[in-house]
PDB file of N, CA and C in Angstrom:
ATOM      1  N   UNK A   1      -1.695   0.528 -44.474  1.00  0.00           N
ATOM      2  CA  UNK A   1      -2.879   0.442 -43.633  1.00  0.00           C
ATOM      3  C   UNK A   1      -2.514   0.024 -42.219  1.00  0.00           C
ATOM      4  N   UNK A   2      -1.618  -1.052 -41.949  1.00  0.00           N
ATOM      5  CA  UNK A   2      -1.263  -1.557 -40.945  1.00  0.00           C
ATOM      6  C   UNK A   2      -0.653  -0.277 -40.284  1.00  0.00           C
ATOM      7  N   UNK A   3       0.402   0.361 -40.862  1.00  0.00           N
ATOM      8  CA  UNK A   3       1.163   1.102 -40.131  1.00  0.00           C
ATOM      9  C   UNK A   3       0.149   2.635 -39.101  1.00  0.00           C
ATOM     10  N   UNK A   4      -0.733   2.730 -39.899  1.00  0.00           N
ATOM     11  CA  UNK A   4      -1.923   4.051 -39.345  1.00  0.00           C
ATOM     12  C   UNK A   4      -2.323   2.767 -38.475  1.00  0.00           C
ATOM     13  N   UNK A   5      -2.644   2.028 -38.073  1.00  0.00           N
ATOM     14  CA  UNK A   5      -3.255   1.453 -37.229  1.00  0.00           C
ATOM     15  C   UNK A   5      -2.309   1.191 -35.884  1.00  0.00           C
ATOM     16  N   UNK A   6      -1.166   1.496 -35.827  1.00  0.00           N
ATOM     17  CA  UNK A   6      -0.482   0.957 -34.808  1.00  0.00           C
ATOM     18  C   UNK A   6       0.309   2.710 -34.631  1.00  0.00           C
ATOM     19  N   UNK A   7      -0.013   3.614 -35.535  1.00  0.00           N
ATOM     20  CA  UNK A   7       0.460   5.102 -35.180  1.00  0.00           C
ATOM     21  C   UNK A   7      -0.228   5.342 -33.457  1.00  0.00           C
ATOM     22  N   UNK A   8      -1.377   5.341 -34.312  1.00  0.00           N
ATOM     23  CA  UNK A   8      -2.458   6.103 -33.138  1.00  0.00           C
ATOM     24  C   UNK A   8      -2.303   5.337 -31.549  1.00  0.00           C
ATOM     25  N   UNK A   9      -2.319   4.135 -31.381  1.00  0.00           N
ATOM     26  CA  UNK A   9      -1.609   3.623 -29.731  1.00  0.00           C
ATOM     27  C   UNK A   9      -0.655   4.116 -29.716  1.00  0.00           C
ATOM     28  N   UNK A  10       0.600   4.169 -30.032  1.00  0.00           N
ATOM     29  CA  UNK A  10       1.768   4.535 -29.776  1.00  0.00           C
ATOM     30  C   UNK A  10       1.913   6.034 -29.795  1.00  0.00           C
ATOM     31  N   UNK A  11       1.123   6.830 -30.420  1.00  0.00           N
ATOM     32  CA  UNK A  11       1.363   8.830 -30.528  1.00  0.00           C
ATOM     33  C   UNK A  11       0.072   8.456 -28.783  1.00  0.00           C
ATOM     34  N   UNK A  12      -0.917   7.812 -28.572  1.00  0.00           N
ATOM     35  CA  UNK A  12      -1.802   8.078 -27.195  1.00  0.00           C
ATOM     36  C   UNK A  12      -0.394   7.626 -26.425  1.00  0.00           C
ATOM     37  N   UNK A  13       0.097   6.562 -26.245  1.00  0.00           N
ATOM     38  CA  UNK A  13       1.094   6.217 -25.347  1.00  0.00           C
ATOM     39  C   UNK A  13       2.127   7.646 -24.834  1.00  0.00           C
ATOM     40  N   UNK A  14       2.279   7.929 -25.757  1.00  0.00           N
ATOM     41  CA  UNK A  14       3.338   9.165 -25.664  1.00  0.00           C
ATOM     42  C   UNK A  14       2.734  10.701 -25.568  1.00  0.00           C
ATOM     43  N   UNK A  15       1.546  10.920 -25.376  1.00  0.00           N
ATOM     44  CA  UNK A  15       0.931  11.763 -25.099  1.00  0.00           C
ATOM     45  C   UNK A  15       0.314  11.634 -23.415  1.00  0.00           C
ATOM     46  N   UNK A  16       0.121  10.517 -23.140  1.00  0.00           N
ATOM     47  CA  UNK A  16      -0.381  10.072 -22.112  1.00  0.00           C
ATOM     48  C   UNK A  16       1.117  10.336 -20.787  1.00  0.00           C
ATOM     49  N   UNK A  17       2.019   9.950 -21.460  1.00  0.00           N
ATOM     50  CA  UNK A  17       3.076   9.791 -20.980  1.00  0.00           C
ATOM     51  C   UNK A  17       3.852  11.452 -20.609  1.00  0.00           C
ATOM     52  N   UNK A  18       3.587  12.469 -21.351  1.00  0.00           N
ATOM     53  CA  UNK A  18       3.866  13.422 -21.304  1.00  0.00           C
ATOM     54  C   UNK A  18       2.891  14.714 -20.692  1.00  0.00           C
ATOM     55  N   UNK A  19       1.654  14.050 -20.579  1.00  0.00           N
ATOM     56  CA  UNK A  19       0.680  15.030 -19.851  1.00  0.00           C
ATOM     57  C   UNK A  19       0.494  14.429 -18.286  1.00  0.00           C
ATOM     58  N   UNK A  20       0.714  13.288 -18.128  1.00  0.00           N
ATOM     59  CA  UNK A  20       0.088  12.163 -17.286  1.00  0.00           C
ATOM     60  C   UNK A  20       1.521  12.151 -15.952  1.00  0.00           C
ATOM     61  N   UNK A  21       2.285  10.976 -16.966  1.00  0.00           N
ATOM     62  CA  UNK A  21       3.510  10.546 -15.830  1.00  0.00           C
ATOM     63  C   UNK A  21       4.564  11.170 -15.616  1.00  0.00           C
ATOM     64  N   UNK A  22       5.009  11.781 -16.315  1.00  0.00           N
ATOM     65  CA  UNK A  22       6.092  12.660 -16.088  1.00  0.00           C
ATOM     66  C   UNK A  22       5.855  13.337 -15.372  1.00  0.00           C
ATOM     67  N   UNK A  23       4.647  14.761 -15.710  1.00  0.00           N
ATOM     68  CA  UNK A  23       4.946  15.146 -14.592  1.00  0.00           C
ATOM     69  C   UNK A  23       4.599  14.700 -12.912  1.00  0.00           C
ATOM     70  N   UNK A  24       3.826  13.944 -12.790  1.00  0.00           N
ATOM     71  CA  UNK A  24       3.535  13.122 -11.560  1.00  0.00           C
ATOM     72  C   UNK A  24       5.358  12.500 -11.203  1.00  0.00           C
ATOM     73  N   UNK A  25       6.030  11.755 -11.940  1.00  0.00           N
ATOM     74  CA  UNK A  25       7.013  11.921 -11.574  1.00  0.00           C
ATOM     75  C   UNK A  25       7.993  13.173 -10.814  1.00  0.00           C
ATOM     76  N   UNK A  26       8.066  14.099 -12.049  1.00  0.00           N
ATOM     77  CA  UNK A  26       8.813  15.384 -11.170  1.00  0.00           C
ATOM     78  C   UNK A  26       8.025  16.042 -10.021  1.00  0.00           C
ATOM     79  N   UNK A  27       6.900  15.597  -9.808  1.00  0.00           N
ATOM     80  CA  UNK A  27       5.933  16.201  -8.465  1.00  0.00           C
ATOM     81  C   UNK A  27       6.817  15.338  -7.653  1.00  0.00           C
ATOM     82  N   UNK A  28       6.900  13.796  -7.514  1.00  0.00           N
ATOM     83  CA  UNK A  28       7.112  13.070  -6.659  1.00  0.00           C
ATOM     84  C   UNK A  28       8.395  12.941  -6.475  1.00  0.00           C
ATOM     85  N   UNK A  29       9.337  13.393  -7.270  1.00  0.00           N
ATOM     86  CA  UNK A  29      10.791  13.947  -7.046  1.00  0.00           C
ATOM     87  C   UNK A  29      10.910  15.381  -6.100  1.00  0.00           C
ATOM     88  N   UNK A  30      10.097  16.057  -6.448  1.00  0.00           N
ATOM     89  CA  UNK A  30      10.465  17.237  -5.603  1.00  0.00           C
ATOM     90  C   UNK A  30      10.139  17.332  -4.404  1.00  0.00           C
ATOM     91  N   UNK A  31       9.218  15.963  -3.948  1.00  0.00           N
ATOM     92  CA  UNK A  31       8.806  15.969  -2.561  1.00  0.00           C
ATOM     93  C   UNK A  31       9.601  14.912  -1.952  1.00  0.00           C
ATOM     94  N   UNK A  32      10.386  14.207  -2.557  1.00  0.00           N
ATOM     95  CA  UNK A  32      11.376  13.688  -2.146  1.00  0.00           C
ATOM     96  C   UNK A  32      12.548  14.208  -1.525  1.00  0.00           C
ATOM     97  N   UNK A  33      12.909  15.477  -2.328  1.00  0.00           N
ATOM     98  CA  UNK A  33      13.547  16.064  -2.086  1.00  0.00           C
ATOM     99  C   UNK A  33      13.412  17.356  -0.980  1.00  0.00           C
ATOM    100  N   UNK A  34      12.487  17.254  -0.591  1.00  0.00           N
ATOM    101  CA  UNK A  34      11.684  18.643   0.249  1.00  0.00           C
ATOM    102  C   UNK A  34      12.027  17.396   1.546  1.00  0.00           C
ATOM    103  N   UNK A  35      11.113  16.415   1.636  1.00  0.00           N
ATOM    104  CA  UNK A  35      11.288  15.642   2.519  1.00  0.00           C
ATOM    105  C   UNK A  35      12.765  15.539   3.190  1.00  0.00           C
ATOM    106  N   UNK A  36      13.541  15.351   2.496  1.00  0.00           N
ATOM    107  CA  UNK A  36      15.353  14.579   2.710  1.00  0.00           C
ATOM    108  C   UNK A  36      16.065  16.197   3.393  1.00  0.00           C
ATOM    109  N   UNK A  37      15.463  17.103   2.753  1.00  0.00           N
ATOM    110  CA  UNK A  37      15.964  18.282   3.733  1.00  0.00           C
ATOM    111  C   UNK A  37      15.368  19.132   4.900  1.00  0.00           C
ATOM    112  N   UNK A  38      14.257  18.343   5.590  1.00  0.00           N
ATOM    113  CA  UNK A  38      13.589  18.960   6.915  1.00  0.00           C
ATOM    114  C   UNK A  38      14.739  18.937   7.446  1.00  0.00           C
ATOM    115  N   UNK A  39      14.531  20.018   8.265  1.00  0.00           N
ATOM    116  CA  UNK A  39      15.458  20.379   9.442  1.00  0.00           C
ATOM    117  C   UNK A  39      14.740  20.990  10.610  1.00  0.00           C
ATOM    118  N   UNK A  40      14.919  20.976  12.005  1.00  0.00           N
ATOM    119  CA  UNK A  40      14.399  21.447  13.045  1.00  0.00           C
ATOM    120  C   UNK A  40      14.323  22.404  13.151  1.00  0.00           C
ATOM    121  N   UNK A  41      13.290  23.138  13.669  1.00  0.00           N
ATOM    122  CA  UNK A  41      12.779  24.561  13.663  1.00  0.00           C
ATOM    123  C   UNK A  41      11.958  25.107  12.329  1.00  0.00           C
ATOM    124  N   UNK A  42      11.808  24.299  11.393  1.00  0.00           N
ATOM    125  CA  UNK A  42      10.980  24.388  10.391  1.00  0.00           C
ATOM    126  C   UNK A  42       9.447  24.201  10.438  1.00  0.00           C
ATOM    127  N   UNK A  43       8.948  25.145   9.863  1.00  0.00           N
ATOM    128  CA  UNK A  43       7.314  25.405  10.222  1.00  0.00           C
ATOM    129  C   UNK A  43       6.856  24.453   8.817  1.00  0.00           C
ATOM    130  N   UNK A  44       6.006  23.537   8.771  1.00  0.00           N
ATOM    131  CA  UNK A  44       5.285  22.493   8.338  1.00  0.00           C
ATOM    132  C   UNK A  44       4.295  22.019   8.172  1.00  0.00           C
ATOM    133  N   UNK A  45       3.229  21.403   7.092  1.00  0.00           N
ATOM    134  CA  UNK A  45       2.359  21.272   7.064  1.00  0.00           C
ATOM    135  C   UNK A  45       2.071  19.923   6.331  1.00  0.00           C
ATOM    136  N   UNK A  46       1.015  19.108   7.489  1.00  0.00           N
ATOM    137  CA  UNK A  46       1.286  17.506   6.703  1.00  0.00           C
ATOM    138  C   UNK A  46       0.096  17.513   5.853  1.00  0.00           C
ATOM    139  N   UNK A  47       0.305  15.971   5.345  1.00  0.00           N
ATOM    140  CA  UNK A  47      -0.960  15.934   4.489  1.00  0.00           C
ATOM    141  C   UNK A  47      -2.729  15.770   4.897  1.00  0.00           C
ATOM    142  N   UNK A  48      -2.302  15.916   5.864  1.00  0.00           N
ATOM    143  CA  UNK A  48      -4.328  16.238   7.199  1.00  0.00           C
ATOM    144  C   UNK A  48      -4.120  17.233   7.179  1.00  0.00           C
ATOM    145  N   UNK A  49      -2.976  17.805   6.875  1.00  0.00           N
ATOM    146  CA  UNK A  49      -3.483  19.745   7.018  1.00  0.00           C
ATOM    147  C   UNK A  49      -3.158  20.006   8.539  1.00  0.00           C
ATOM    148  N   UNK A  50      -2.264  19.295   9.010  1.00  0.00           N
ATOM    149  CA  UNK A  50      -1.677  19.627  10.555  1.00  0.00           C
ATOM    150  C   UNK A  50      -0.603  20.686  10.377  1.00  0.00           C
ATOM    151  N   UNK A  51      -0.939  21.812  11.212  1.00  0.00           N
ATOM    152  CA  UNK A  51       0.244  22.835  10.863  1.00  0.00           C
ATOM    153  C   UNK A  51       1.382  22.551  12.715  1.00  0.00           C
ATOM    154  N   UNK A  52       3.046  22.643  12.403  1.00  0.00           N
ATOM    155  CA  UNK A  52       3.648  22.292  13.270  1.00  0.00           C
ATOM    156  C   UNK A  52       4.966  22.876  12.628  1.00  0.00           C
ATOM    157  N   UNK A  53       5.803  22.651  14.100  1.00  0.00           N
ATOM    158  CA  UNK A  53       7.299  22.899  13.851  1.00  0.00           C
ATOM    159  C   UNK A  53       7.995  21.579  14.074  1.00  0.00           C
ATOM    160  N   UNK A  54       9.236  21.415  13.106  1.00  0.00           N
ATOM    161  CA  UNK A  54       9.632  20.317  13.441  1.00  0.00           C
ATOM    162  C   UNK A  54      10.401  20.564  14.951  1.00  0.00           C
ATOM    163  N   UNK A  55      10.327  19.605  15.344  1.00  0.00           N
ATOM    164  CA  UNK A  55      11.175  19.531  16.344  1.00  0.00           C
ATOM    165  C   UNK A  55      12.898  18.481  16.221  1.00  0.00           C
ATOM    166  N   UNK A  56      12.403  17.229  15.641  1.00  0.00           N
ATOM    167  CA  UNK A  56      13.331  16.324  15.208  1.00  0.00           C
ATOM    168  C   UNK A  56      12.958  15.697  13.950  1.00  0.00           C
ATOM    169  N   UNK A  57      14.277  15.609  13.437  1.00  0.00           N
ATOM    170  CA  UNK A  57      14.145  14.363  12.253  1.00  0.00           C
ATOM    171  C   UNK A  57      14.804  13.390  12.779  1.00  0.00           C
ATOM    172  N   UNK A  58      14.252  11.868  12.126  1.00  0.00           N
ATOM    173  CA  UNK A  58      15.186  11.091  12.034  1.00  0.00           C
ATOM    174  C   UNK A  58      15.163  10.418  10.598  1.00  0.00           C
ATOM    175  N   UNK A  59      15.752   9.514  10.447  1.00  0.00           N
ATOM    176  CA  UNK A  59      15.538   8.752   8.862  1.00  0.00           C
ATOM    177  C   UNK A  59      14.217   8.906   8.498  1.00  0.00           C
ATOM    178  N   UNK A  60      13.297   8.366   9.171  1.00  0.00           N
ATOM    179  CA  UNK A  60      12.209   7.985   8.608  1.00  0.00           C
ATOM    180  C   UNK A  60      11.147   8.599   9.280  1.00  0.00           C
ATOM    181  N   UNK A  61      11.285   9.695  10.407  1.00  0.00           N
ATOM    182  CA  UNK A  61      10.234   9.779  11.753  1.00  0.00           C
ATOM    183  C   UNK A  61      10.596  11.465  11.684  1.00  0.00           C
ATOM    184  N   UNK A  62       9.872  12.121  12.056  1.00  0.00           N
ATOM    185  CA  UNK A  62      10.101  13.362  12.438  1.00  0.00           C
ATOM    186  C   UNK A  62       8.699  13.708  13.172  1.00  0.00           C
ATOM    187  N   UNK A  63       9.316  14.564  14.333  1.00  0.00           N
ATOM    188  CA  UNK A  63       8.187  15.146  15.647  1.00  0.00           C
ATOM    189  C   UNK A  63       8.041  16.876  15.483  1.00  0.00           C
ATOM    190  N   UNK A  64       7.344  16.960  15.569  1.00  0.00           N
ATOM    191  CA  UNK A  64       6.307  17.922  15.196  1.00  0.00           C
ATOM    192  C   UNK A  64       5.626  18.395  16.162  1.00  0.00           C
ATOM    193  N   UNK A  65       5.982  19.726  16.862  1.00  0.00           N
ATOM    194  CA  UNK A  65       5.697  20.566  18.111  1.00  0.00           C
ATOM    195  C   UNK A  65       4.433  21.216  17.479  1.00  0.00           C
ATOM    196  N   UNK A  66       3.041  21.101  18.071  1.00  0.00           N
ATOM    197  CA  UNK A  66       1.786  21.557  17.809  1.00  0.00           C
ATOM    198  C   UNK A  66       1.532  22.582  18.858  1.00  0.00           C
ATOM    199  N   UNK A  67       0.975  24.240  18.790  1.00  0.00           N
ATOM    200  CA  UNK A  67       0.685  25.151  19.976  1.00  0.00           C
ATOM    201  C   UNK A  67       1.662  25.382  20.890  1.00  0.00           C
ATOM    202  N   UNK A  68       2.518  25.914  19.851  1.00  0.00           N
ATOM    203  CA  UNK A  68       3.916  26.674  20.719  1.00  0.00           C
ATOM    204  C   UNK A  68       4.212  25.834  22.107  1.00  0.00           C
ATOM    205  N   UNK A  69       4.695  24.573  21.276  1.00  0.00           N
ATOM    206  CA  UNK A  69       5.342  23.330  22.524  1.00  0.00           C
ATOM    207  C   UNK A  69       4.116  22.999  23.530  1.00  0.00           C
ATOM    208  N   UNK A  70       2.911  22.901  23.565  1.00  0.00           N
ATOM    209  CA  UNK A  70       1.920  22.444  24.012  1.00  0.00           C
ATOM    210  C   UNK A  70       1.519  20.992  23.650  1.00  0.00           C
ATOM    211  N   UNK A  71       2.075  20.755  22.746  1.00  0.00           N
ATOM    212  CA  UNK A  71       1.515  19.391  22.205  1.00  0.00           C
ATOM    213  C   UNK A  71       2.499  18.415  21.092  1.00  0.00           C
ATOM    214  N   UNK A  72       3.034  16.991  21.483  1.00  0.00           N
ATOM    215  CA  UNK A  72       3.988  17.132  20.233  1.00  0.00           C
ATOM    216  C   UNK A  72       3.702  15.350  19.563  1.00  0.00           C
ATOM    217  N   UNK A  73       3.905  15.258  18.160  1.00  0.00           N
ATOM    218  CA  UNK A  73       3.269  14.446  18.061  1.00  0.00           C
ATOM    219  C   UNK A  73       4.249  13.950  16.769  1.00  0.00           C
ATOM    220  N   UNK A  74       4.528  12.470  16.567  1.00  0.00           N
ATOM    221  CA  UNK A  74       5.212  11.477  15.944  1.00  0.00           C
ATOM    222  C   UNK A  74       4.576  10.899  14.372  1.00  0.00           C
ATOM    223  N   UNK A  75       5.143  11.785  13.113  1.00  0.00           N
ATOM    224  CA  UNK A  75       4.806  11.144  11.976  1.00  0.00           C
ATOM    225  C   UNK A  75       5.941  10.834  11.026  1.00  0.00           C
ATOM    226  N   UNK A  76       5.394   9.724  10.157  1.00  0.00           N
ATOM    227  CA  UNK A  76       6.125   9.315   8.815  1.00  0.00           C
ATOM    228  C   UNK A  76       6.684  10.774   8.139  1.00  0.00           C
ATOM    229  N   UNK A  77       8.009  10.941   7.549  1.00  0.00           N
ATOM    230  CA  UNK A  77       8.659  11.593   6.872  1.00  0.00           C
ATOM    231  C   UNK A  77       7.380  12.033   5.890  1.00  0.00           C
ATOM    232  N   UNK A  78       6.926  10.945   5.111  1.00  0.00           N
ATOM    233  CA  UNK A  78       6.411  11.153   4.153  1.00  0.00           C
ATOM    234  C   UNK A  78       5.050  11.526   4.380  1.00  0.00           C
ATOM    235  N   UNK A  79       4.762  11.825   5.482  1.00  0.00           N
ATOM    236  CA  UNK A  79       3.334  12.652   5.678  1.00  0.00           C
ATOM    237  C   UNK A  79       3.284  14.472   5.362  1.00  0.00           C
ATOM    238  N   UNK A  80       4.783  15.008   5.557  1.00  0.00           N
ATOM    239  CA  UNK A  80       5.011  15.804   5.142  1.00  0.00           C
ATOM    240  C   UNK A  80       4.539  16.590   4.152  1.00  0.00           C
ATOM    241  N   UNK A  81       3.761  17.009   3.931  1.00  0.00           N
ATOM    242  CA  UNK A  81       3.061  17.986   2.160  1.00  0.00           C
ATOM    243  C   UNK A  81       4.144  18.835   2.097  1.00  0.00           C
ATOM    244  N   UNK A  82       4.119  20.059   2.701  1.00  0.00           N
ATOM    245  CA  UNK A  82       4.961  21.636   2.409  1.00  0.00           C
ATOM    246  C   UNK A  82       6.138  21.671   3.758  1.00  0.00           C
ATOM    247  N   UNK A  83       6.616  22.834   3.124  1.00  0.00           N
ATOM    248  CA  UNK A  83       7.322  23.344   4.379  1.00  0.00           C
ATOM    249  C   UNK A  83       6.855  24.937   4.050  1.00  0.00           C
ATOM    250  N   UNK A  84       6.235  25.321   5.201  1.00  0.00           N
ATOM    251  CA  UNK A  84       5.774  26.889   5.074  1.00  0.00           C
ATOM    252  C   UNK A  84       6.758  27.576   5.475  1.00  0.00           C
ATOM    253  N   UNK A  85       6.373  28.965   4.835  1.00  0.00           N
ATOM    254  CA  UNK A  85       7.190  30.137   4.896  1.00  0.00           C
ATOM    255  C   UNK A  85       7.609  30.619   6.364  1.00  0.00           C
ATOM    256  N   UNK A  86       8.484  31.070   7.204  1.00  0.00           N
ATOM    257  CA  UNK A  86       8.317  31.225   8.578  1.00  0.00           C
ATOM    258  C   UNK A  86       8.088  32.952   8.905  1.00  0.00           C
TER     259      UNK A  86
END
């Protein structure tokens, strides 16, 4: 009796764990990894939905040329969403 009673938390734990965190993990791995390889001249799109080219990276900062060098503007790496197709 005991043992059916302590199945069912532990099979939700591991169901939860396999629909839930994992993949939220490998989402948040692959944007890690998208992030760590911007490079300049890359067309971009942050998470406001700002479309830009990079202009520079640095560790943590990358600038972002808005209206074909009309406008250029300073965000977190990790504001980054995509890198669009060019």
């Amino acid at each position: 009796m005991q043992l059916t009673s302590l199945l069912i938390p532990i099979l939700l734990i591991v169901v939860f764990y396999f629909l839930l965190i994992r993949p939220q993990q490998k989402r948040a791995k692959q944007h890690r990894e998208m992030v760590n390889q911007l490079q300049s001249g890359q067309n971009v799109t942050t998470i406001g939905g700002i479309k830009g080219t990079v202009r520079s990276v640095d560790e943590t900062v990358v600038v972002l040329t808005l209206n074909n060098g009309g406008t250029e503007i300073t965000l977190e790496k990790q504001s980054v969403r995509q890198v669009d197709p060019s």
